[in-house]
PDB file of N, CA and C in Angstrom:
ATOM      1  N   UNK A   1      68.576 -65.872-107.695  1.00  0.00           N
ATOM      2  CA  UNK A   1      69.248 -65.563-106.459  1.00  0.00           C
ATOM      3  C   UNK A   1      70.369 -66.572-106.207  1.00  0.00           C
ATOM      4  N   UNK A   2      71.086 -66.352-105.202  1.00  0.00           N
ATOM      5  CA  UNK A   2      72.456 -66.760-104.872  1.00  0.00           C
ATOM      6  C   UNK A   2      71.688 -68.761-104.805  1.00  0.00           C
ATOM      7  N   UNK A   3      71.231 -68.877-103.696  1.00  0.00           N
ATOM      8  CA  UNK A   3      70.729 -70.016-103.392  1.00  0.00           C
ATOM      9  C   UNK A   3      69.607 -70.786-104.209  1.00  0.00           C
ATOM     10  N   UNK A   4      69.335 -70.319-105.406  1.00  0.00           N
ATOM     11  CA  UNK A   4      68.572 -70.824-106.636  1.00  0.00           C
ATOM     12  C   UNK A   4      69.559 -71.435-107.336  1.00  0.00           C
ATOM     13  N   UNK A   5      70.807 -70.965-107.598  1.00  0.00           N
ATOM     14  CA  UNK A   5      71.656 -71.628-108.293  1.00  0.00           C
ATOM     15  C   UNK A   5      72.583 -73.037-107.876  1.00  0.00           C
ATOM     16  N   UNK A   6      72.351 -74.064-108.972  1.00  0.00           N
ATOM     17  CA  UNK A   6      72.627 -75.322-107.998  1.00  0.00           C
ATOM     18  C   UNK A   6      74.245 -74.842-107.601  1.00  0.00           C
ATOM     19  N   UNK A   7      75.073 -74.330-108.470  1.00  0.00           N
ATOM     20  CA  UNK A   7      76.578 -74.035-108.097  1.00  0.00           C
ATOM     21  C   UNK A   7      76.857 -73.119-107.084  1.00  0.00           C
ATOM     22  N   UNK A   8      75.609 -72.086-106.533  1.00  0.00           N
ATOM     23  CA  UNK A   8      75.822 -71.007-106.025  1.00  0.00           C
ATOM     24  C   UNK A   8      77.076 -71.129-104.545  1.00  0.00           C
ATOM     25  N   UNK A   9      77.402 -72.255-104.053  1.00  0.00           N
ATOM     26  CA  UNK A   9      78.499 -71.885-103.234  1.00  0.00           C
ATOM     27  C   UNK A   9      79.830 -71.796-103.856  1.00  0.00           C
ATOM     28  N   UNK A  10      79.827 -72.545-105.198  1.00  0.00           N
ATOM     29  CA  UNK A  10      80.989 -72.255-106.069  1.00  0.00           C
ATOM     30  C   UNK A  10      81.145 -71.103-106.439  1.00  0.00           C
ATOM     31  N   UNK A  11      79.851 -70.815-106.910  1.00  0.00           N
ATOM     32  CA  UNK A  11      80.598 -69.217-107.637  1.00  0.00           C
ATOM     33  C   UNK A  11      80.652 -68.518-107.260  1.00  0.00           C
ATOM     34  N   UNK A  12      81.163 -68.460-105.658  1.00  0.00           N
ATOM     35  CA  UNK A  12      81.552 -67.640-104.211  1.00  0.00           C
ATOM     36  C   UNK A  12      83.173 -67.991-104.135  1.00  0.00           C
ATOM     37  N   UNK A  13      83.359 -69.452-104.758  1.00  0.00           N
ATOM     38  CA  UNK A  13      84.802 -69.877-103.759  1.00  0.00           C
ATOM     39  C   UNK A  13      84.751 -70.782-102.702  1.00  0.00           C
ATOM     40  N   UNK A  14      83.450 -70.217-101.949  1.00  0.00           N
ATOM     41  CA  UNK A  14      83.445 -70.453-100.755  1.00  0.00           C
ATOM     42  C   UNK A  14      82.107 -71.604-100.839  1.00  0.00           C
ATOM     43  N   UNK A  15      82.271 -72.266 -99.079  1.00  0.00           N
ATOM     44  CA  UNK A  15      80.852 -72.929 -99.087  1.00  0.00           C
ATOM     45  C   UNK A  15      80.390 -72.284 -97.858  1.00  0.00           C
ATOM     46  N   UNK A  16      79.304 -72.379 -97.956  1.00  0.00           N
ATOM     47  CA  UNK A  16      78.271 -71.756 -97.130  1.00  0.00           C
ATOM     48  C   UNK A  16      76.750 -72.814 -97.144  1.00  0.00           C
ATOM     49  N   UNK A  17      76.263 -72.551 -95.899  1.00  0.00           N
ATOM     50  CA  UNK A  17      75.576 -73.781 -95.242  1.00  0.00           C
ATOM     51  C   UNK A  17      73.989 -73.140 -96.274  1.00  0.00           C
ATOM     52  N   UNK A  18      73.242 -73.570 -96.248  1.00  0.00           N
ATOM     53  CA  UNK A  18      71.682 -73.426 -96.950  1.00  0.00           C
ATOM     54  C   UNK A  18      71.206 -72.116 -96.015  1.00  0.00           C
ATOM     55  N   UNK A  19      71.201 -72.136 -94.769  1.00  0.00           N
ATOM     56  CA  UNK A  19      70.723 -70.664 -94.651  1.00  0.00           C
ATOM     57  C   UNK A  19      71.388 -70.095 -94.534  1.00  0.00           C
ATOM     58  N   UNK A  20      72.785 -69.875 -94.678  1.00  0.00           N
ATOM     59  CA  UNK A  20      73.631 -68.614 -94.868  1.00  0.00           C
ATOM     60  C   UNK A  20      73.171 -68.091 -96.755  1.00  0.00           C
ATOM     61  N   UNK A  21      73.305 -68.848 -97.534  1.00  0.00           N
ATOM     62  CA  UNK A  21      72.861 -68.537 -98.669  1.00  0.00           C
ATOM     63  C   UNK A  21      71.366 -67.997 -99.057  1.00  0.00           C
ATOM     64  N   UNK A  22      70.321 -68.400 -98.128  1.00  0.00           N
ATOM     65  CA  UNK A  22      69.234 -67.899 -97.864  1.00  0.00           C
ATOM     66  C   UNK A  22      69.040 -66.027 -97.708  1.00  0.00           C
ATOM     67  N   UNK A  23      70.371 -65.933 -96.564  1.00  0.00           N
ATOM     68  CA  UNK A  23      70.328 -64.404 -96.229  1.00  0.00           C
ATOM     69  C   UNK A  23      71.327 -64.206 -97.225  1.00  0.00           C
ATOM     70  N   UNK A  24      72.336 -64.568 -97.815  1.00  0.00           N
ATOM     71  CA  UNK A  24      72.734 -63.698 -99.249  1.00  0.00           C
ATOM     72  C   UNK A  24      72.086 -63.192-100.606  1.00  0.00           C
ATOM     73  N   UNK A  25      71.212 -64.130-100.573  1.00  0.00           N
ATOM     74  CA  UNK A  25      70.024 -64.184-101.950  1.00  0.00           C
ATOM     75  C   UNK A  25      68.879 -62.890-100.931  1.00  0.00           C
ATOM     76  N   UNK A  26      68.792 -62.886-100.025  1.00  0.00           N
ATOM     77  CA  UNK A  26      67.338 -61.538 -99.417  1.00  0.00           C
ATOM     78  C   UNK A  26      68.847 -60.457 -99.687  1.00  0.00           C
ATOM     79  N   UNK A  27      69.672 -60.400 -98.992  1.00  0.00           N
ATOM     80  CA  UNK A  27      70.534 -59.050 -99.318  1.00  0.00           C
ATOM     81  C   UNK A  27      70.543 -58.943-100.682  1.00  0.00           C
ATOM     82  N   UNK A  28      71.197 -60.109-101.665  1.00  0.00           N
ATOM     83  CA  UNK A  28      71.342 -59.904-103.155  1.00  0.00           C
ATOM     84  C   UNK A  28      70.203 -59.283-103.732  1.00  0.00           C
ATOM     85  N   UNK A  29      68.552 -59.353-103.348  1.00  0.00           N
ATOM     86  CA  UNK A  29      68.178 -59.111-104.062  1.00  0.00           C
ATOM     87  C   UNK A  29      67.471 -57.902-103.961  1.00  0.00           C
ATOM     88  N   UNK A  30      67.326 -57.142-102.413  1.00  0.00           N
ATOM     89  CA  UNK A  30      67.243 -55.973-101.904  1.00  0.00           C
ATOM     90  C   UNK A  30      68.319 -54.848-102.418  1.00  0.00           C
ATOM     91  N   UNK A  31      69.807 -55.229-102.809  1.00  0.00           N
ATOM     92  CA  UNK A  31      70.294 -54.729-103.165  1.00  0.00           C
ATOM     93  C   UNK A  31      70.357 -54.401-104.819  1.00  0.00           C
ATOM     94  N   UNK A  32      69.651 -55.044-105.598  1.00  0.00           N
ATOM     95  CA  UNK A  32      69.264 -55.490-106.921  1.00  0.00           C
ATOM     96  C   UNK A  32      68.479 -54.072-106.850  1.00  0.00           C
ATOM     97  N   UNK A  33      67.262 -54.674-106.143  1.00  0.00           N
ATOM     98  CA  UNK A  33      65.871 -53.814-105.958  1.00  0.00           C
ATOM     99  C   UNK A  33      66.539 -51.647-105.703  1.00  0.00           C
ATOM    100  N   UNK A  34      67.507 -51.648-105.111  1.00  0.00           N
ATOM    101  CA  UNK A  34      67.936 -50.594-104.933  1.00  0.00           C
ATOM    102  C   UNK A  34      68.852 -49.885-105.712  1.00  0.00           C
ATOM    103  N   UNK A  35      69.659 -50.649-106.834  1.00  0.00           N
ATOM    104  CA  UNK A  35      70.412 -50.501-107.693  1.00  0.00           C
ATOM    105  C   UNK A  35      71.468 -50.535-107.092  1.00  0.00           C
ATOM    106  N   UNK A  36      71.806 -51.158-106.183  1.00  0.00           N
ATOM    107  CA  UNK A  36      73.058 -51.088-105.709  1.00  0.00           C
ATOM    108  C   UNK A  36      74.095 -52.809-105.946  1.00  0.00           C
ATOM    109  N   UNK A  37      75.359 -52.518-105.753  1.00  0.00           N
ATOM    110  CA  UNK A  37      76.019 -54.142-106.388  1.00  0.00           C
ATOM    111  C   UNK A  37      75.470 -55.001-105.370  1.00  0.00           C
ATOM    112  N   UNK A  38      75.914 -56.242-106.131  1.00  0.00           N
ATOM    113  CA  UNK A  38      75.482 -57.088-105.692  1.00  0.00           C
ATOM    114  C   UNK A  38      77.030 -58.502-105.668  1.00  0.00           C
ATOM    115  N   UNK A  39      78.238 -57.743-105.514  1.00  0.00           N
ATOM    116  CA  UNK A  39      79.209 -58.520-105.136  1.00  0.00           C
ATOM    117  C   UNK A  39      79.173 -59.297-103.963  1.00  0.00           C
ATOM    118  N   UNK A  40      79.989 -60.267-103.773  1.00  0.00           N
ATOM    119  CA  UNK A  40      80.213 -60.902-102.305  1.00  0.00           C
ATOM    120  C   UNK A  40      80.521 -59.659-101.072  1.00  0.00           C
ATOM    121  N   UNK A  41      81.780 -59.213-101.403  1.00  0.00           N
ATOM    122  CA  UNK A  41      82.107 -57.985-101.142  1.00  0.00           C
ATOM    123  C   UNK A  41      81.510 -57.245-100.163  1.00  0.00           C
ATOM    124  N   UNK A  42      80.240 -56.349-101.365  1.00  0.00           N
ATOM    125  CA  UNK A  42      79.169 -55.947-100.895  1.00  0.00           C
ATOM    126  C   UNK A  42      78.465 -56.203 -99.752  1.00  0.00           C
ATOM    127  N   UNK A  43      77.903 -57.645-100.336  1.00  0.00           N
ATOM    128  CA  UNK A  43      77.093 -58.240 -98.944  1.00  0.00           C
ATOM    129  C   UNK A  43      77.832 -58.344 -97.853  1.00  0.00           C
ATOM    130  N   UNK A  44      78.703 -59.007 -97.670  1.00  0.00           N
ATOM    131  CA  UNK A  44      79.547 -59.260 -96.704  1.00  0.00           C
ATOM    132  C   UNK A  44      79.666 -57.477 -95.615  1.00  0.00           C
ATOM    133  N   UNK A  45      79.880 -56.625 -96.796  1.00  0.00           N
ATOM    134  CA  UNK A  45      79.987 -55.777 -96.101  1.00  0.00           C
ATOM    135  C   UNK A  45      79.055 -55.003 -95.188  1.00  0.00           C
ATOM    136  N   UNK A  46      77.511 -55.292 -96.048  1.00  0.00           N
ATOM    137  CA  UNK A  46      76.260 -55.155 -95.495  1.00  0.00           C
ATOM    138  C   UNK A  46      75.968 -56.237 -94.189  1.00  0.00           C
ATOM    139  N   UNK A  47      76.489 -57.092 -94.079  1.00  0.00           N
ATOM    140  CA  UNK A  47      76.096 -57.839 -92.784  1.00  0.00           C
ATOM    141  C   UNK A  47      77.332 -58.121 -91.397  1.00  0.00           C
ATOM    142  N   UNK A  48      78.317 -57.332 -92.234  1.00  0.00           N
ATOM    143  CA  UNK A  48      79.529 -56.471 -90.821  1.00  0.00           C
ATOM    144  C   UNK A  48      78.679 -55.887 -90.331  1.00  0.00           C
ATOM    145  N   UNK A  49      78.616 -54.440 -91.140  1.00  0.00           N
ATOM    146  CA  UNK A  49      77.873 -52.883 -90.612  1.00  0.00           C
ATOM    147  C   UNK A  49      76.825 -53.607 -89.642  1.00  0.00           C
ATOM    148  N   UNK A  50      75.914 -54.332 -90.042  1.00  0.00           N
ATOM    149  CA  UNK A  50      74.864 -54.712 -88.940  1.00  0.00           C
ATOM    150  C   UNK A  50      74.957 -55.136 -88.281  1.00  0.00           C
ATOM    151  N   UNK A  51      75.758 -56.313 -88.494  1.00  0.00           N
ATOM    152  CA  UNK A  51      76.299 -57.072 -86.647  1.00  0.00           C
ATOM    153  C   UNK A  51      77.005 -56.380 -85.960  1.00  0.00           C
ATOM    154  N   UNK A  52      77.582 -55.101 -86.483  1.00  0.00           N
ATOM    155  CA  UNK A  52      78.672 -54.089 -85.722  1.00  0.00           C
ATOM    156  C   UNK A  52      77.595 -53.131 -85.433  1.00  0.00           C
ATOM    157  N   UNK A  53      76.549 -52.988 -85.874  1.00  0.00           N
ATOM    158  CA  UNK A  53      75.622 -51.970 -85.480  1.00  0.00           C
ATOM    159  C   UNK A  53      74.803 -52.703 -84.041  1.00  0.00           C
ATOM    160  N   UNK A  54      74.626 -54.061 -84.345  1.00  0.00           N
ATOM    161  CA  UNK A  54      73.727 -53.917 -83.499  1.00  0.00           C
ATOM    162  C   UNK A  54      74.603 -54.346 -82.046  1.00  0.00           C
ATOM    163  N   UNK A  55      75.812 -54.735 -82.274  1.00  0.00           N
ATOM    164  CA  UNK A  55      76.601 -55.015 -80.864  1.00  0.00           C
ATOM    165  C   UNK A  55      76.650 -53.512 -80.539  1.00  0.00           C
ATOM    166  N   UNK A  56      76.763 -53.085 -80.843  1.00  0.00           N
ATOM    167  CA  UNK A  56      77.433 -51.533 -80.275  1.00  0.00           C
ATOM    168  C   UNK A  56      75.950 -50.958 -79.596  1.00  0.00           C
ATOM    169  N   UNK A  57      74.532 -50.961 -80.191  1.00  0.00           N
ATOM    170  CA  UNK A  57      73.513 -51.119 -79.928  1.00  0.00           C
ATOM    171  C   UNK A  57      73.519 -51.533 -78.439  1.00  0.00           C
ATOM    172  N   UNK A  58      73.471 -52.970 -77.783  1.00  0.00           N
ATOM    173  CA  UNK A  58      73.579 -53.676 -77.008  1.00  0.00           C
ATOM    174  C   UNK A  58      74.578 -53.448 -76.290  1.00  0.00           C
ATOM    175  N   UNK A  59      75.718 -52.715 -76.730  1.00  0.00           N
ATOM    176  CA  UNK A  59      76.625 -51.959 -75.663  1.00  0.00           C
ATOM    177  C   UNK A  59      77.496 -53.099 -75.399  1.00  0.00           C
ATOM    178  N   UNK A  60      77.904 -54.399 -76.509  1.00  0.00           N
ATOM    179  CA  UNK A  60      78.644 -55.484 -76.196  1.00  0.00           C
ATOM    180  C   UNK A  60      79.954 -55.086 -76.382  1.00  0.00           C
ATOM    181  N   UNK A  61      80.141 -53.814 -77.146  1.00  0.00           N
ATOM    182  CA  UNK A  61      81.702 -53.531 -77.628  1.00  0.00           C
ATOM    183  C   UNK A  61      82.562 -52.528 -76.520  1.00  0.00           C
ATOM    184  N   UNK A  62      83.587 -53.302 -76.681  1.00  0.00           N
ATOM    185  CA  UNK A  62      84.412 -52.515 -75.422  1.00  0.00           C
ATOM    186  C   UNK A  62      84.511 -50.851 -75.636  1.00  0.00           C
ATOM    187  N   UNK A  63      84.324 -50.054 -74.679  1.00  0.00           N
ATOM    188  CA  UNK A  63      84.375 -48.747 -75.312  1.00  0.00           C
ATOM    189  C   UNK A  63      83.587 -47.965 -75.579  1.00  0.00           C
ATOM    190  N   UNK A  64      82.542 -48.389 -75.605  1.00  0.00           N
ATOM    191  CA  UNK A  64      81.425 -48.053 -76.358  1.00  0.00           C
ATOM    192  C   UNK A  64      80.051 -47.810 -75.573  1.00  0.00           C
ATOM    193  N   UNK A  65      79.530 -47.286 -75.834  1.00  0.00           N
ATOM    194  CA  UNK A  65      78.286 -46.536 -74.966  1.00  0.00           C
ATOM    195  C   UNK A  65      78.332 -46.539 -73.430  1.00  0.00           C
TER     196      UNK A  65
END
């Protein structure tokens, strides 16, 4: 997983704190488990949709419910 690897904020580019890499390695590997990619990309895009799901949920977004 992402956070098993001692380089793993390198081979992002990016740095990212110990539990942000925590929840990339559970997405990375749910998405593994499903056959689906497992790019930065990806994830990133999987944890928009949800924080945009669940504001809109909560009725925080202008416009919206």
């Amino acid at each position: 997983m992402a956070s098993d690897h001692p380089d793993a904020p390198k081979q992002f580019g990016i740095r990212l704190n110990q539990d942000t890499m925590e929840l990339v390695s559970e997405i990375q590997e749910f998405r593994r488990r499903t056959n689906q990619s497992t790019t930065l990309a990806a994830i990133v895009e999987d944890a928009i949709r949800c924080h945009y799901n669940r504001l809109e949920d909560e009725g925080a977004l202008y416009g919206k419910k």
